[in-house]
PDB file of N, CA and C in Angstrom:
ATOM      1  N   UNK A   1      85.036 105.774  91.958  1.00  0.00           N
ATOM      2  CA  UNK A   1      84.526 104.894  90.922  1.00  0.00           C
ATOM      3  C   UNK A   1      84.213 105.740  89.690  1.00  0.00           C
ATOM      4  N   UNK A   2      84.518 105.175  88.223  1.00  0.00           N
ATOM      5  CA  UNK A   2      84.389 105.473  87.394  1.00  0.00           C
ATOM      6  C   UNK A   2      82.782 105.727  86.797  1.00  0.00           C
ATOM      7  N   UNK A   3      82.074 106.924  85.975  1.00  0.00           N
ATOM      8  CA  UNK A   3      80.664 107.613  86.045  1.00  0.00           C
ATOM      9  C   UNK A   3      80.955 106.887  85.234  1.00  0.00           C
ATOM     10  N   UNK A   4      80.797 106.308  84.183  1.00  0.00           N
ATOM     11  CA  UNK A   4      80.429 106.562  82.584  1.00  0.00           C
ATOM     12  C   UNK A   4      78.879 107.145  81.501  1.00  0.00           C
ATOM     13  N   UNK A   5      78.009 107.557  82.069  1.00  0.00           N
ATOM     14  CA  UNK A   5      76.646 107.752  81.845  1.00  0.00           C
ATOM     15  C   UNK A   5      75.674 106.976  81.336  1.00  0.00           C
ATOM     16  N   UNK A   6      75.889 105.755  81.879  1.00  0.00           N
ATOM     17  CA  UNK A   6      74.710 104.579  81.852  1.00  0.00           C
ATOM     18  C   UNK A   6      75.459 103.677  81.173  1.00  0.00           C
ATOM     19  N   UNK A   7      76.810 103.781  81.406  1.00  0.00           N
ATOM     20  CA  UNK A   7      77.563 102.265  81.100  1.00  0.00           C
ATOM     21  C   UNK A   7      78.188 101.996  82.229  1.00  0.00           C
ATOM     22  N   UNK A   8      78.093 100.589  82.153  1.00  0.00           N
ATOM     23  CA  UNK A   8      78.631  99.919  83.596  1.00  0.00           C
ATOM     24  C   UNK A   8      79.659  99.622  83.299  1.00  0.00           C
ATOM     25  N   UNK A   9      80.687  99.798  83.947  1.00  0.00           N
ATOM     26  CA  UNK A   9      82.149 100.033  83.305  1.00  0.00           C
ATOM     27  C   UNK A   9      82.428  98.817  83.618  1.00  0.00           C
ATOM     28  N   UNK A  10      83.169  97.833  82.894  1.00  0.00           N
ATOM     29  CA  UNK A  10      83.646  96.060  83.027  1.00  0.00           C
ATOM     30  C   UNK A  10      84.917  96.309  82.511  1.00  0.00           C
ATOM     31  N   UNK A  11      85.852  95.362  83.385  1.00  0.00           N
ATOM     32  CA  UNK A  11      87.615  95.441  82.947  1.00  0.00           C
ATOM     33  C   UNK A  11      87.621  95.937  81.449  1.00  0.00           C
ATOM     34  N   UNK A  12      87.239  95.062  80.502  1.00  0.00           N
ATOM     35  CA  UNK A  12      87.227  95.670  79.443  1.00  0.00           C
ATOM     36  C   UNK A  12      86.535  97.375  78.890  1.00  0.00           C
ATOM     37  N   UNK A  13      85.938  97.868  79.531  1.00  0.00           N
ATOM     38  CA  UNK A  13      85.912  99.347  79.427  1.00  0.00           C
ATOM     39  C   UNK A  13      86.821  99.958  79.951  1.00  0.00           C
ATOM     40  N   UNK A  14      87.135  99.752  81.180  1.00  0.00           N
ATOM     41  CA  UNK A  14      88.387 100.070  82.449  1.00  0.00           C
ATOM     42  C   UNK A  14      89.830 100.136  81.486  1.00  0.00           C
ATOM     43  N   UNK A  15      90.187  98.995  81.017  1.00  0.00           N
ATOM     44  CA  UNK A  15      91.140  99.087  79.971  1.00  0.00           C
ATOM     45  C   UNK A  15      90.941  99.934  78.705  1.00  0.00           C
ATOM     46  N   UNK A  16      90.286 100.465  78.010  1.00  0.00           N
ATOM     47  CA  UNK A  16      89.924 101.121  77.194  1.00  0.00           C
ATOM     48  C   UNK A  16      90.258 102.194  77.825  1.00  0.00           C
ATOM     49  N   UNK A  17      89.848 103.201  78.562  1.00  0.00           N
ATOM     50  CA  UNK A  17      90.497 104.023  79.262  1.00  0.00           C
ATOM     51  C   UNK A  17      91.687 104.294  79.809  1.00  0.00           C
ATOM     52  N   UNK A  18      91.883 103.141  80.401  1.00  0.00           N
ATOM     53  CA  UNK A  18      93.404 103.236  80.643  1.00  0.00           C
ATOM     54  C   UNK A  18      94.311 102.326  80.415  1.00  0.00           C
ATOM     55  N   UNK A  19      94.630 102.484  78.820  1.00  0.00           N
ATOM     56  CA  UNK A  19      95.150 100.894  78.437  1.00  0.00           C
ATOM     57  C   UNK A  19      97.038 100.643  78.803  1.00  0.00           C
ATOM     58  N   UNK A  20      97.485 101.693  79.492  1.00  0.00           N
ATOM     59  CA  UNK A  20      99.206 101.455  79.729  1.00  0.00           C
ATOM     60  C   UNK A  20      99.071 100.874  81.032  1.00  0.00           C
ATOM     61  N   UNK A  21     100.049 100.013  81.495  1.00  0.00           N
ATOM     62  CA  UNK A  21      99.813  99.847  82.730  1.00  0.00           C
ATOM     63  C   UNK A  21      99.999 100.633  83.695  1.00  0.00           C
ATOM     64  N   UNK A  22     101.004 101.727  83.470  1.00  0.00           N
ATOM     65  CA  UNK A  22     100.872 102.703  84.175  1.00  0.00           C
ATOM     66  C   UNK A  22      99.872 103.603  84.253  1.00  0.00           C
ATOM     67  N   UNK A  23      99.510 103.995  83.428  1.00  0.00           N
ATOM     68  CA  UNK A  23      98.087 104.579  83.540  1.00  0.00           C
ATOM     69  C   UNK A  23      97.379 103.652  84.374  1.00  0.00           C
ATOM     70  N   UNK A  24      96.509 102.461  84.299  1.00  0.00           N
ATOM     71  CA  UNK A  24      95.996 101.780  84.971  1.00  0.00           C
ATOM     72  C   UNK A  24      96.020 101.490  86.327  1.00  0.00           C
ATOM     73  N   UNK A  25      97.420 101.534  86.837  1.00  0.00           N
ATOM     74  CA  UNK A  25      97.930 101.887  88.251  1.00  0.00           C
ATOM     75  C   UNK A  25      97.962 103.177  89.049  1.00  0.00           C
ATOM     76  N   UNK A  26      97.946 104.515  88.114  1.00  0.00           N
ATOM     77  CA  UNK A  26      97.717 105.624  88.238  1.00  0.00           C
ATOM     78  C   UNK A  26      96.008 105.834  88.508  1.00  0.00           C
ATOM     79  N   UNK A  27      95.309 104.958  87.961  1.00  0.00           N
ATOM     80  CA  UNK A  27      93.684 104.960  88.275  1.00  0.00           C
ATOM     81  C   UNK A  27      93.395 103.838  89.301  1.00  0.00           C
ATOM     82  N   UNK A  28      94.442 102.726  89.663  1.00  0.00           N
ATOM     83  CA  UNK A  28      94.025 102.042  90.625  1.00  0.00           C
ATOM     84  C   UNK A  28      94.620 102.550  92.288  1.00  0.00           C
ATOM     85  N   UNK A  29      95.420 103.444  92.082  1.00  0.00           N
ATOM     86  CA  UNK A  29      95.792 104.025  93.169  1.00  0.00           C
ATOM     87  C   UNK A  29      94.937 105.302  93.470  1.00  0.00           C
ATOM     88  N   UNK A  30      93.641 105.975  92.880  1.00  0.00           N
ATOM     89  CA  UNK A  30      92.987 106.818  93.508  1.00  0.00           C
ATOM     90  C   UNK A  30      91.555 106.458  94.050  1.00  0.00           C
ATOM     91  N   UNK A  31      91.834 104.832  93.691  1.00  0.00           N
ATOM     92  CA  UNK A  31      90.767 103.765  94.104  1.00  0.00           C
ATOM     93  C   UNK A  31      90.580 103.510  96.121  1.00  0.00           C
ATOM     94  N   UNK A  32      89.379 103.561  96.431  1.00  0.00           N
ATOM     95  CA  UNK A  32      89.231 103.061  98.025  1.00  0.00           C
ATOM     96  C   UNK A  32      89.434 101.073  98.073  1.00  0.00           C
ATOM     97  N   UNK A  33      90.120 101.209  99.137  1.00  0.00           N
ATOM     98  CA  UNK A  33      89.948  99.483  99.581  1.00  0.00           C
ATOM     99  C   UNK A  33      88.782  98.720  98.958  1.00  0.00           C
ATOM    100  N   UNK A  34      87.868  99.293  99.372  1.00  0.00           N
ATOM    101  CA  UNK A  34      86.024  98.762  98.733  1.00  0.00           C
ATOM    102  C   UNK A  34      86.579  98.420  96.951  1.00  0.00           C
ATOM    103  N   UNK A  35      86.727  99.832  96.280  1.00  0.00           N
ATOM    104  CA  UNK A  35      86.802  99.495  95.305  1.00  0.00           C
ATOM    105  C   UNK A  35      87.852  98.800  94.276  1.00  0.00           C
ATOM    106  N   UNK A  36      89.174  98.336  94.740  1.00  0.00           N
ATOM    107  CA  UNK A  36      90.164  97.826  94.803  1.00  0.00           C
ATOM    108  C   UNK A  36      90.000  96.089  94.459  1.00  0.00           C
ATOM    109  N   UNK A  37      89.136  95.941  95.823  1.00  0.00           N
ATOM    110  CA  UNK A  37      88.865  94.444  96.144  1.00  0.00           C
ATOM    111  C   UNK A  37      88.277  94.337  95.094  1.00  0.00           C
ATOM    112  N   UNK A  38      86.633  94.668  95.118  1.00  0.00           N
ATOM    113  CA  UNK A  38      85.298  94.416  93.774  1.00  0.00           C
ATOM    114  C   UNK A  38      86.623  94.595  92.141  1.00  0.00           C
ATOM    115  N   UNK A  39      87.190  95.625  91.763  1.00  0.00           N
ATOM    116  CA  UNK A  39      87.794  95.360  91.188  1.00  0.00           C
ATOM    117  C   UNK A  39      88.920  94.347  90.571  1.00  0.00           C
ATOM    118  N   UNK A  40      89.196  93.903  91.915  1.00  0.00           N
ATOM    119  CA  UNK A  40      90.389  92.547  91.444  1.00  0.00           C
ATOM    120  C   UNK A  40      89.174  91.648  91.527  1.00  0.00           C
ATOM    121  N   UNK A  41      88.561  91.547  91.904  1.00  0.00           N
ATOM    122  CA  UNK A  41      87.206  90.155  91.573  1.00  0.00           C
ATOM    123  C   UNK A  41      86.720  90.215  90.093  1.00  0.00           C
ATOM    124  N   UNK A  42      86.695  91.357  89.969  1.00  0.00           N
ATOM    125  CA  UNK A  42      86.246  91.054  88.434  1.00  0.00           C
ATOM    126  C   UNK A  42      87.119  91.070  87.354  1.00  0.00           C
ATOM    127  N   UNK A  43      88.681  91.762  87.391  1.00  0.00           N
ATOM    128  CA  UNK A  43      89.723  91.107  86.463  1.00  0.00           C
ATOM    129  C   UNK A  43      89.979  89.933  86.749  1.00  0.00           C
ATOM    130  N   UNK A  44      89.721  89.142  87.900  1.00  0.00           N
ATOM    131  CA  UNK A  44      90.186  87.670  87.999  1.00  0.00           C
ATOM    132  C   UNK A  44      88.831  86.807  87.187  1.00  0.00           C
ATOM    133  N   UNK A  45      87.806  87.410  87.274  1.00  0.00           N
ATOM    134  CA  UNK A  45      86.755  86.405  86.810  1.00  0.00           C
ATOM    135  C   UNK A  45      87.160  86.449  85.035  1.00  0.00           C
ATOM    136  N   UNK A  46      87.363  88.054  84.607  1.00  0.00           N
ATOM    137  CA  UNK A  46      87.794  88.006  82.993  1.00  0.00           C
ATOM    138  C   UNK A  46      89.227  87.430  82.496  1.00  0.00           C
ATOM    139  N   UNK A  47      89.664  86.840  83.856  1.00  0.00           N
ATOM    140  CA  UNK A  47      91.411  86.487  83.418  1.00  0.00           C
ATOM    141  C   UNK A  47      92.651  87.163  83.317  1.00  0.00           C
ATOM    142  N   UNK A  48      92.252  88.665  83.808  1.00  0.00           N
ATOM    143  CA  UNK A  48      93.195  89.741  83.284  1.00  0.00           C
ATOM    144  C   UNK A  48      94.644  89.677  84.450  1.00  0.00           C
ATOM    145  N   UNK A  49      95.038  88.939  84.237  1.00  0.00           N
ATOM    146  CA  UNK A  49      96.260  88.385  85.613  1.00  0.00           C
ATOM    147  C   UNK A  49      97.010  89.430  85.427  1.00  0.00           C
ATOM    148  N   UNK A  50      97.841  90.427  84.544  1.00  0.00           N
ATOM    149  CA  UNK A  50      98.822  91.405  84.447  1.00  0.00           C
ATOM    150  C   UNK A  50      98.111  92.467  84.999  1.00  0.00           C
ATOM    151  N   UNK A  51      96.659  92.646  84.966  1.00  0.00           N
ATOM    152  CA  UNK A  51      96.384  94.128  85.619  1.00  0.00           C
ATOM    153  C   UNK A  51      95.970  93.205  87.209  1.00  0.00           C
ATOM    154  N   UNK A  52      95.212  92.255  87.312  1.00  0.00           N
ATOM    155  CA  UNK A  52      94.939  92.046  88.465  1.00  0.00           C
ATOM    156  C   UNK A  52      96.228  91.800  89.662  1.00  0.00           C
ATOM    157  N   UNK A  53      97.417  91.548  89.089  1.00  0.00           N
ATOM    158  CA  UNK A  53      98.662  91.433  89.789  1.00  0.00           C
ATOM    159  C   UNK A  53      99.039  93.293  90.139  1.00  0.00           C
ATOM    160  N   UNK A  54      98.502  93.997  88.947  1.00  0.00           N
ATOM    161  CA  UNK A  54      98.808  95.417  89.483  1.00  0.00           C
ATOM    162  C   UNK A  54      97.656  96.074  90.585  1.00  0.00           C
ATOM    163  N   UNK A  55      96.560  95.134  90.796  1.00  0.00           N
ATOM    164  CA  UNK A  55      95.728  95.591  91.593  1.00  0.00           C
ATOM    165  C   UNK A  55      95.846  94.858  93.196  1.00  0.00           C
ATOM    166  N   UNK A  56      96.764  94.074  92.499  1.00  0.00           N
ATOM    167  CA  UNK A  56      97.497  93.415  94.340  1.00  0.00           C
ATOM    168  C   UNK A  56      98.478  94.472  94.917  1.00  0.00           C
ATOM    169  N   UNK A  57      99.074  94.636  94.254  1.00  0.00           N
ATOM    170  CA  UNK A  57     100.303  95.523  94.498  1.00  0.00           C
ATOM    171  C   UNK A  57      99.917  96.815  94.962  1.00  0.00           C
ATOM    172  N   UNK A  58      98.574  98.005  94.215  1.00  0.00           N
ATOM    173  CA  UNK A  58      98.326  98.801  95.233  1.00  0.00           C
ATOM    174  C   UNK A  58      97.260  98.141  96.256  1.00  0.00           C
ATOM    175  N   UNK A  59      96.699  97.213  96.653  1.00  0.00           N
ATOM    176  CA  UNK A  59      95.838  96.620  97.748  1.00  0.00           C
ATOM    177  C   UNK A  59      97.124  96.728  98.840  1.00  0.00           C
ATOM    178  N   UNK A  60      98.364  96.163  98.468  1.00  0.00           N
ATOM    179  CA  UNK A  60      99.777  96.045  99.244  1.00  0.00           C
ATOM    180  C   UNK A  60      99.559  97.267  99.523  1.00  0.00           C
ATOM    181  N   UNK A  61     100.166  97.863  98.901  1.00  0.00           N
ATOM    182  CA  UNK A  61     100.663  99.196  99.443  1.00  0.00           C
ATOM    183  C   UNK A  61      99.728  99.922 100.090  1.00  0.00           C
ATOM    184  N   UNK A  62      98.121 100.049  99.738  1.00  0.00           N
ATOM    185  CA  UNK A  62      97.450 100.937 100.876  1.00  0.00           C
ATOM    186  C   UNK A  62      97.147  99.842 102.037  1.00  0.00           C
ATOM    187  N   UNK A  63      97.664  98.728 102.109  1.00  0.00           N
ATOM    188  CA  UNK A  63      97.231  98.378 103.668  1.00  0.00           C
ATOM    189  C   UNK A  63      98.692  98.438 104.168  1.00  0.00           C
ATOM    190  N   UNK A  64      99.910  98.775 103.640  1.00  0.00           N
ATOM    191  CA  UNK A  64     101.268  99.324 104.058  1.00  0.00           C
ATOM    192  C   UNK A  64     100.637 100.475 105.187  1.00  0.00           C
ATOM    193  N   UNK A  65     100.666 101.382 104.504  1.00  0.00           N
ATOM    194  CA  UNK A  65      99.921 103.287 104.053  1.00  0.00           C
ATOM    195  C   UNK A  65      98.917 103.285 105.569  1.00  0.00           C
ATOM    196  N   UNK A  66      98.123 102.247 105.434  1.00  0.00           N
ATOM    197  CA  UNK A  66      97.444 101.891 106.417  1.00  0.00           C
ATOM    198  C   UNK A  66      97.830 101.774 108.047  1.00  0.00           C
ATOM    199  N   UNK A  67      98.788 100.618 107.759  1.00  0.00           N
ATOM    200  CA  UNK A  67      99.491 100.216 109.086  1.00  0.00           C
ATOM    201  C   UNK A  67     100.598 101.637 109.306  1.00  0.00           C
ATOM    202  N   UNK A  68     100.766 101.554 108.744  1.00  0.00           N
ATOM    203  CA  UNK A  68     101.787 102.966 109.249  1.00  0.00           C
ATOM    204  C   UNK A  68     101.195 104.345 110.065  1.00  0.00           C
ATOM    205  N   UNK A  69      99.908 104.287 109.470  1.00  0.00           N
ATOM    206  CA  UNK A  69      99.270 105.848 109.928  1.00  0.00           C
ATOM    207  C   UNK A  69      98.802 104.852 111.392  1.00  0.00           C
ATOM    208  N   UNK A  70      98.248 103.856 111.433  1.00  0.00           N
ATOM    209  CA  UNK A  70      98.084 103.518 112.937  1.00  0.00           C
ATOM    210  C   UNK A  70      98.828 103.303 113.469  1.00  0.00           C
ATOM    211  N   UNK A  71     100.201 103.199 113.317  1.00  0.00           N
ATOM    212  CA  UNK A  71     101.154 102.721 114.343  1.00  0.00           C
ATOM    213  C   UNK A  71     101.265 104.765 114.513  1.00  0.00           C
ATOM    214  N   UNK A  72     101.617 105.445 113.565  1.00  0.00           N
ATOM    215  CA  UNK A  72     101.903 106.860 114.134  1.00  0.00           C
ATOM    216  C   UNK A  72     100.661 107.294 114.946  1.00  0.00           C
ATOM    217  N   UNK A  73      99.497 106.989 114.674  1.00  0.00           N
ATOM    218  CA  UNK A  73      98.294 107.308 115.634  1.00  0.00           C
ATOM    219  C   UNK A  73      98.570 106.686 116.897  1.00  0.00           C
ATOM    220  N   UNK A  74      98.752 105.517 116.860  1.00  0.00           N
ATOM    221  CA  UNK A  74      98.819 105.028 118.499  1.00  0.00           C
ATOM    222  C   UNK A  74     100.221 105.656 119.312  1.00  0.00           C
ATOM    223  N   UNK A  75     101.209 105.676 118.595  1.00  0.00           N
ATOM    224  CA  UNK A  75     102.286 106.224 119.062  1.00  0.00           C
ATOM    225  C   UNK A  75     102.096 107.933 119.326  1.00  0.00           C
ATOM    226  N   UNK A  76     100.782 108.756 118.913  1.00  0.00           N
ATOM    227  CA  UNK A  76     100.669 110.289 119.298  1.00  0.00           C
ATOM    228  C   UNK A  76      99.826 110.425 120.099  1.00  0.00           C
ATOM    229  N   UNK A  77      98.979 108.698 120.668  1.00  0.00           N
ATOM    230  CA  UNK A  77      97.946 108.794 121.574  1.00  0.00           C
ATOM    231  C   UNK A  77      99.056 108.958 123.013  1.00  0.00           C
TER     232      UNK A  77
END
C-alpha cells in the first residue's frame, strides 16, 4: 500500500501517480489480494471502469498464479 505522509491516497491520488495505464497496472500488480479487492471497491464507487477493469484483470491473474502454485504443491506432496 501506498505511504503518502498523512494523505489518504483515493483513486484520484492513485491516478496522479500513476496516470498511464500501464503504469497503473505495473502498481496494481505489486498489490496483495487484500489490497486489490479494497481497491476495485473504491474505483467502482468513483466510476473509474477503465482502471477498475485493469484491476479485474490482475485479481484474474493472481488467483491464476494462485491455482497453479497449489496444484504444483499438491502434486510435490
Amino acid at each position: 500500500m501506498i505511504h503518502l505522509n498523512n494523505i489518504i491516497p483515493t483513486p484520484e491520488v492513485i491516478l496522479s501517480i500513476f496516470p498511464t495505464n500501464d503504469a497503473f497496472k505495473e502498481w496494481a500488480e505489486d498489490l496483495i489480494i487484500y489490497d486489490l479487492q479494497y481497491w476495485l471497491e473504491r474505483f467502482e464507487e468513483e466510476e473509474r471502469y477503465e482502471q477498475c477493469a485493469v484491476l479485474r484483470d490482475v485479481i484474474k491473474e493472481f488467483n491464476e498464479s494462485a491455482e497453479i502454485v497449489r496444484l504444483c504443491n499438491g502434486f510435490l506432496e
